[in-house]
N, C-alpha and C. Protein backbone atom coordinates (compact mmCIF):
# COMPACT_ATOMS: atom_id res chain seq x y z
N UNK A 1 -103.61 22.83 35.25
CA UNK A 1 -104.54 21.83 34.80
C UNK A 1 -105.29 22.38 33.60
N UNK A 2 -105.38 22.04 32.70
CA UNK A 2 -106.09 22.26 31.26
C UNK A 2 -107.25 21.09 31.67
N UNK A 3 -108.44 21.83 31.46
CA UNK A 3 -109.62 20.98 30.99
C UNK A 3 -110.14 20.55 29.92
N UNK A 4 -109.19 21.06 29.02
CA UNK A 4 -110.34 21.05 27.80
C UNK A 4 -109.30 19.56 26.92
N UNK A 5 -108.54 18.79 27.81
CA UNK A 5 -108.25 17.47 27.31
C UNK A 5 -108.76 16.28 28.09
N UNK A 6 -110.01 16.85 29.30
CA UNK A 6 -110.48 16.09 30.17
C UNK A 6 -111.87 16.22 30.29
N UNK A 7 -112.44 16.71 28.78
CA UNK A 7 -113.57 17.16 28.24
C UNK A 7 -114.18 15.44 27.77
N UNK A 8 -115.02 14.33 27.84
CA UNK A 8 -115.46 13.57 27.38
C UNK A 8 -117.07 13.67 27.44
N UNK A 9 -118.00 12.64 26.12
CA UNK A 9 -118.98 12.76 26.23
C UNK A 9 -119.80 11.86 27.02
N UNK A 10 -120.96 11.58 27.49
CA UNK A 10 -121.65 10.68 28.33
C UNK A 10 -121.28 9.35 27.94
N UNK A 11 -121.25 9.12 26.69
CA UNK A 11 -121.04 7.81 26.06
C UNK A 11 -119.52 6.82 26.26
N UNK A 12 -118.52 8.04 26.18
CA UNK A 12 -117.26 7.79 27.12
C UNK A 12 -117.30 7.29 28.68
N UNK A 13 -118.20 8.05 28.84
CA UNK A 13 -117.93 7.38 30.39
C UNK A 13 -118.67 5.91 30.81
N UNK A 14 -119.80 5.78 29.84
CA UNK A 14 -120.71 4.54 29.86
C UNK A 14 -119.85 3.65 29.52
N UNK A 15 -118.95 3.48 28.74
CA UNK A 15 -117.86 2.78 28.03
C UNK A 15 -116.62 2.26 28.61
N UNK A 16 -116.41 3.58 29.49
CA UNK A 16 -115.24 2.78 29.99
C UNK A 16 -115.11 3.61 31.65
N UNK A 17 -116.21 3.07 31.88
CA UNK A 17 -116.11 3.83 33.79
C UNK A 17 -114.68 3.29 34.71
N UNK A 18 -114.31 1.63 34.69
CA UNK A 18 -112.99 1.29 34.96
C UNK A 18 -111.72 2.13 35.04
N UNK A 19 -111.60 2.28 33.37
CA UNK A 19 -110.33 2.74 32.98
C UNK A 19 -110.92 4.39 33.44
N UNK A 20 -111.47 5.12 33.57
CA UNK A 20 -111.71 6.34 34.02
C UNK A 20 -111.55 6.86 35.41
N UNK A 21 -111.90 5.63 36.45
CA UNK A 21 -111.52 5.90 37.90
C UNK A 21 -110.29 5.19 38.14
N UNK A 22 -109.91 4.72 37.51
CA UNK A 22 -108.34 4.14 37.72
C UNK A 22 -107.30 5.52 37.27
N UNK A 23 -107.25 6.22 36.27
CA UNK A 23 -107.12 7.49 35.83
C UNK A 23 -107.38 8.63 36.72
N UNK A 24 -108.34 8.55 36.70
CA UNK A 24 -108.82 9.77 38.26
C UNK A 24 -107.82 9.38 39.33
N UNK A 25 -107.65 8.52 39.69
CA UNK A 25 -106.62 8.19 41.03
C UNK A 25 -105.57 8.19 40.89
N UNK A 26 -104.94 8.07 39.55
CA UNK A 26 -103.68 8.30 39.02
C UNK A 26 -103.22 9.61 39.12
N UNK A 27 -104.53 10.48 37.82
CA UNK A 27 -103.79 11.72 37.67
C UNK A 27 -104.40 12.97 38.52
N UNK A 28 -105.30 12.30 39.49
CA UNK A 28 -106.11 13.51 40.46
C UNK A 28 -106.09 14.77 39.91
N UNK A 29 -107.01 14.74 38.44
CA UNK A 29 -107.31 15.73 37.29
C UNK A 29 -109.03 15.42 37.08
N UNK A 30 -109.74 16.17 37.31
CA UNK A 30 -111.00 16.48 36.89
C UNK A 30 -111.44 15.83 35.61
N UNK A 31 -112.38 15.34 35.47
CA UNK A 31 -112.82 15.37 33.80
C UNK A 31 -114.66 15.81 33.68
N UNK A 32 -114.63 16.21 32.98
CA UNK A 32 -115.90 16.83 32.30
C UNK A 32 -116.70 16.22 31.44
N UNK A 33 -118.08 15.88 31.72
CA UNK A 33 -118.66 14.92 30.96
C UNK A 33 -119.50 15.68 30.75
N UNK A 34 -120.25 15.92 29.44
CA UNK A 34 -120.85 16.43 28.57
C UNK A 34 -122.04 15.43 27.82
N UNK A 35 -123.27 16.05 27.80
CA UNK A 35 -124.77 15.40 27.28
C UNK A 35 -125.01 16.70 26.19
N UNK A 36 -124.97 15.65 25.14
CA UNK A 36 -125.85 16.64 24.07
C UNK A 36 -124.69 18.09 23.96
N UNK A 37 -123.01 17.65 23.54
CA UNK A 37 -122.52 18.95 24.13
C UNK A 37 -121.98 19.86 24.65
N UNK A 38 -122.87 20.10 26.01
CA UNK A 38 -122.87 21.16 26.88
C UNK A 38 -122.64 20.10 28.10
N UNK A 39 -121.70 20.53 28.87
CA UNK A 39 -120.72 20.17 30.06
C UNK A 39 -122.04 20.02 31.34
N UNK A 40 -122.47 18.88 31.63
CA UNK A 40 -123.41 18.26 32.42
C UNK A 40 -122.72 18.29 34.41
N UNK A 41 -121.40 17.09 34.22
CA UNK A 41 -121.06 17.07 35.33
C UNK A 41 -119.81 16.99 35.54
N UNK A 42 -118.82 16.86 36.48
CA UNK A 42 -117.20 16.64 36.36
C UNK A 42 -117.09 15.69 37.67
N UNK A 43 -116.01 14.86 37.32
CA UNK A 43 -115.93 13.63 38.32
C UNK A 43 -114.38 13.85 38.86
N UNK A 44 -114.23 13.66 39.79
CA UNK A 44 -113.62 13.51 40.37
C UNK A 44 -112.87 12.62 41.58
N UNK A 45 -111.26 12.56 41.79
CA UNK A 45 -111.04 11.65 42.88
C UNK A 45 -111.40 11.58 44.07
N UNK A 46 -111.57 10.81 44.88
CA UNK A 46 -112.20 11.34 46.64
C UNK A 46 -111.28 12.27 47.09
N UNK A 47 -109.97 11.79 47.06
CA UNK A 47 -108.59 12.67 47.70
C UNK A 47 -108.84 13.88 47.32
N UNK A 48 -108.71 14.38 46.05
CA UNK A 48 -109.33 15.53 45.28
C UNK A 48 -110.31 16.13 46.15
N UNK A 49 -111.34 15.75 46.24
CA UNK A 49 -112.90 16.29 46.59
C UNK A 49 -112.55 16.57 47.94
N UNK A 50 -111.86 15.76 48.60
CA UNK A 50 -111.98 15.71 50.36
C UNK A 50 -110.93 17.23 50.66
N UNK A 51 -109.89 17.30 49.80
CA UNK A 51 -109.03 18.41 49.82
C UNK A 51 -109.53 19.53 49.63
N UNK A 52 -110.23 19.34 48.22
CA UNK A 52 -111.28 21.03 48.04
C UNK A 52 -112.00 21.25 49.33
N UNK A 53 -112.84 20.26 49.76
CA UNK A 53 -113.82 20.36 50.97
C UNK A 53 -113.38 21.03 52.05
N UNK A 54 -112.20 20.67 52.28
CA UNK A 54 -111.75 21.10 53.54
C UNK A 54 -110.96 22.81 52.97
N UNK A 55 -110.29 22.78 52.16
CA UNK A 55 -110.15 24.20 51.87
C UNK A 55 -111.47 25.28 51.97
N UNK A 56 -112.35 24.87 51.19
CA UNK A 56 -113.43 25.58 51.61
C UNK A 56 -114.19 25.55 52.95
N UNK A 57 -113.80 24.45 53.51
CA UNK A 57 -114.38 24.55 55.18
C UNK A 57 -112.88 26.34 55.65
N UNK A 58 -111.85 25.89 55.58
CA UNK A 58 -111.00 27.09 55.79
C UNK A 58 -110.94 28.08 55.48
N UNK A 59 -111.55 28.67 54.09
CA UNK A 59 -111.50 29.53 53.65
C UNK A 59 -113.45 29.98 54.67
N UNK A 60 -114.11 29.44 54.53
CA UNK A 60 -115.62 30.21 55.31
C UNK A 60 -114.89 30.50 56.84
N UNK A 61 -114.34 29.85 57.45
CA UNK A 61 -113.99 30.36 58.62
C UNK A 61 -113.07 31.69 58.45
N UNK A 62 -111.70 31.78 57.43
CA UNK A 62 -111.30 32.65 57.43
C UNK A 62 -112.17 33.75 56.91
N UNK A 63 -112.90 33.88 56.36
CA UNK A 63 -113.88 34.66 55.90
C UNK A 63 -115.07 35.46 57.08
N UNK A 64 -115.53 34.88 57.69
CA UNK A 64 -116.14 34.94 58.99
C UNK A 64 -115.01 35.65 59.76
N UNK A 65 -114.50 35.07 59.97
CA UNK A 65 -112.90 35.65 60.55
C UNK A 65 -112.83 37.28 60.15
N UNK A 66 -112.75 37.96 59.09
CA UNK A 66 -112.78 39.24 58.76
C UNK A 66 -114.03 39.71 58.75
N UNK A 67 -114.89 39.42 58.61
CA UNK A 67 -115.95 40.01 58.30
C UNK A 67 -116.31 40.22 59.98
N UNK A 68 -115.97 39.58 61.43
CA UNK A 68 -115.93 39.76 62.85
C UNK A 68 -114.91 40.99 63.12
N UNK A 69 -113.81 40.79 62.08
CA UNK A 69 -113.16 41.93 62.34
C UNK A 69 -113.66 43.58 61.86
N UNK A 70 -113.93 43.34 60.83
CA UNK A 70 -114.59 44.26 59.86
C UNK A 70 -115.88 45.30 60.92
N UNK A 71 -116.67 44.31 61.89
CA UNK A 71 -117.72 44.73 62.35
C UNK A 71 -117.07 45.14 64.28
N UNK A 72 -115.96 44.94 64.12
CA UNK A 72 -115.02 45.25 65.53
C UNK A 72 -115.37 44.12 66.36
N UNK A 73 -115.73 43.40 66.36
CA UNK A 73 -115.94 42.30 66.83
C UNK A 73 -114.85 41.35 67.22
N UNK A 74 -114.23 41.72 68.07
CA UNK A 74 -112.45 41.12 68.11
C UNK A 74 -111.92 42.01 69.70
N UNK A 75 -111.39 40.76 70.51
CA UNK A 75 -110.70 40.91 71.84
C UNK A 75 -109.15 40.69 71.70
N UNK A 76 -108.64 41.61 73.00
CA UNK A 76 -107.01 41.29 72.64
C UNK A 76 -106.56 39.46 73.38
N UNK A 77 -106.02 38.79 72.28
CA UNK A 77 -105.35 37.83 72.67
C UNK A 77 -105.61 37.38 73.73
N UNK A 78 -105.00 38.36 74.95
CA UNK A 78 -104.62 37.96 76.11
C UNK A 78 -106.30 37.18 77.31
N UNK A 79 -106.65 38.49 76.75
CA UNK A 79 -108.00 38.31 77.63
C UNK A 79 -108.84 37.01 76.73
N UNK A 80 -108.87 36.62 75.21
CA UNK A 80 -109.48 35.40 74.89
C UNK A 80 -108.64 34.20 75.77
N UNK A 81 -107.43 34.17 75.95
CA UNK A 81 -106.78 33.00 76.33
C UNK A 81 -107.21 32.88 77.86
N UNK A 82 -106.98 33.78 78.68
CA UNK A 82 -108.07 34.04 79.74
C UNK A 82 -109.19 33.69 80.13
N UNK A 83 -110.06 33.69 79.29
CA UNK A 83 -111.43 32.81 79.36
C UNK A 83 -111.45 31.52 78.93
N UNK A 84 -110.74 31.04 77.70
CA UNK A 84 -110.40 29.73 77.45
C UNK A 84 -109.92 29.27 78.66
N UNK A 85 -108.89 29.90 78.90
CA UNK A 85 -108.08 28.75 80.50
C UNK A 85 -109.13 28.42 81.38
N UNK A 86 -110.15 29.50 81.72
CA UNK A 86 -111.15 29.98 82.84
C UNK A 86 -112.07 28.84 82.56
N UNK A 87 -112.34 27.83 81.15
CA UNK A 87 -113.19 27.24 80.45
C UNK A 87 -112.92 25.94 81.04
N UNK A 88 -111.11 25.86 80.73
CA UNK A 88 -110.71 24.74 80.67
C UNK A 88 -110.63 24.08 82.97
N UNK A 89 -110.33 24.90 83.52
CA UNK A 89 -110.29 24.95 84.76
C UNK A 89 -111.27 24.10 85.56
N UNK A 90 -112.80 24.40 84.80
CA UNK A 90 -114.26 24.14 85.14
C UNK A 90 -114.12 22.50 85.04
């Protein structure tokens, strides 16, 4: 993805917001809107946004995830599935 052909100014987007989210849903490519400039905000598709979201929901868990390991904080397999069953039983 190149941004710098999805670079427009505020006045672009006042102009033609339609043809811009019809585009966004097409090419589920970012664009960059700029005041005075300097790069203000970037818009994006929902599909887009909902996908990043959830990657980053995955990536903090995997992250947490090592950093439990890192601090030894970690049981073998057997004995977590063990207490889950023991959970599920109740």
């Amino acid at each position: 993805m190149k941004l710098s052909s999805q670079i427009k100014p505020i006045s672009y987007l006042k102009a033609h917001a339609a043809e811009i989210v019809k585009t966004l849903n097409i090419n589920r490519e970012p664009l960059v809107i700029t005041q005075n400039g300097e790069a203000k905000v970037v818009i994006q598709d929902i599909e887009s946004y909902e996908q990043g979201q959830e990657t980053m929901a995955l990536l903090k868990v995997l992250a947490l995830g090592m950093r439990q390991i890192g601090e030894g904080r970690i049981q073998p397999a057997e004995d977590a599935l063990k207490r889950l069953r023991g959970r599920r039983e109740l």
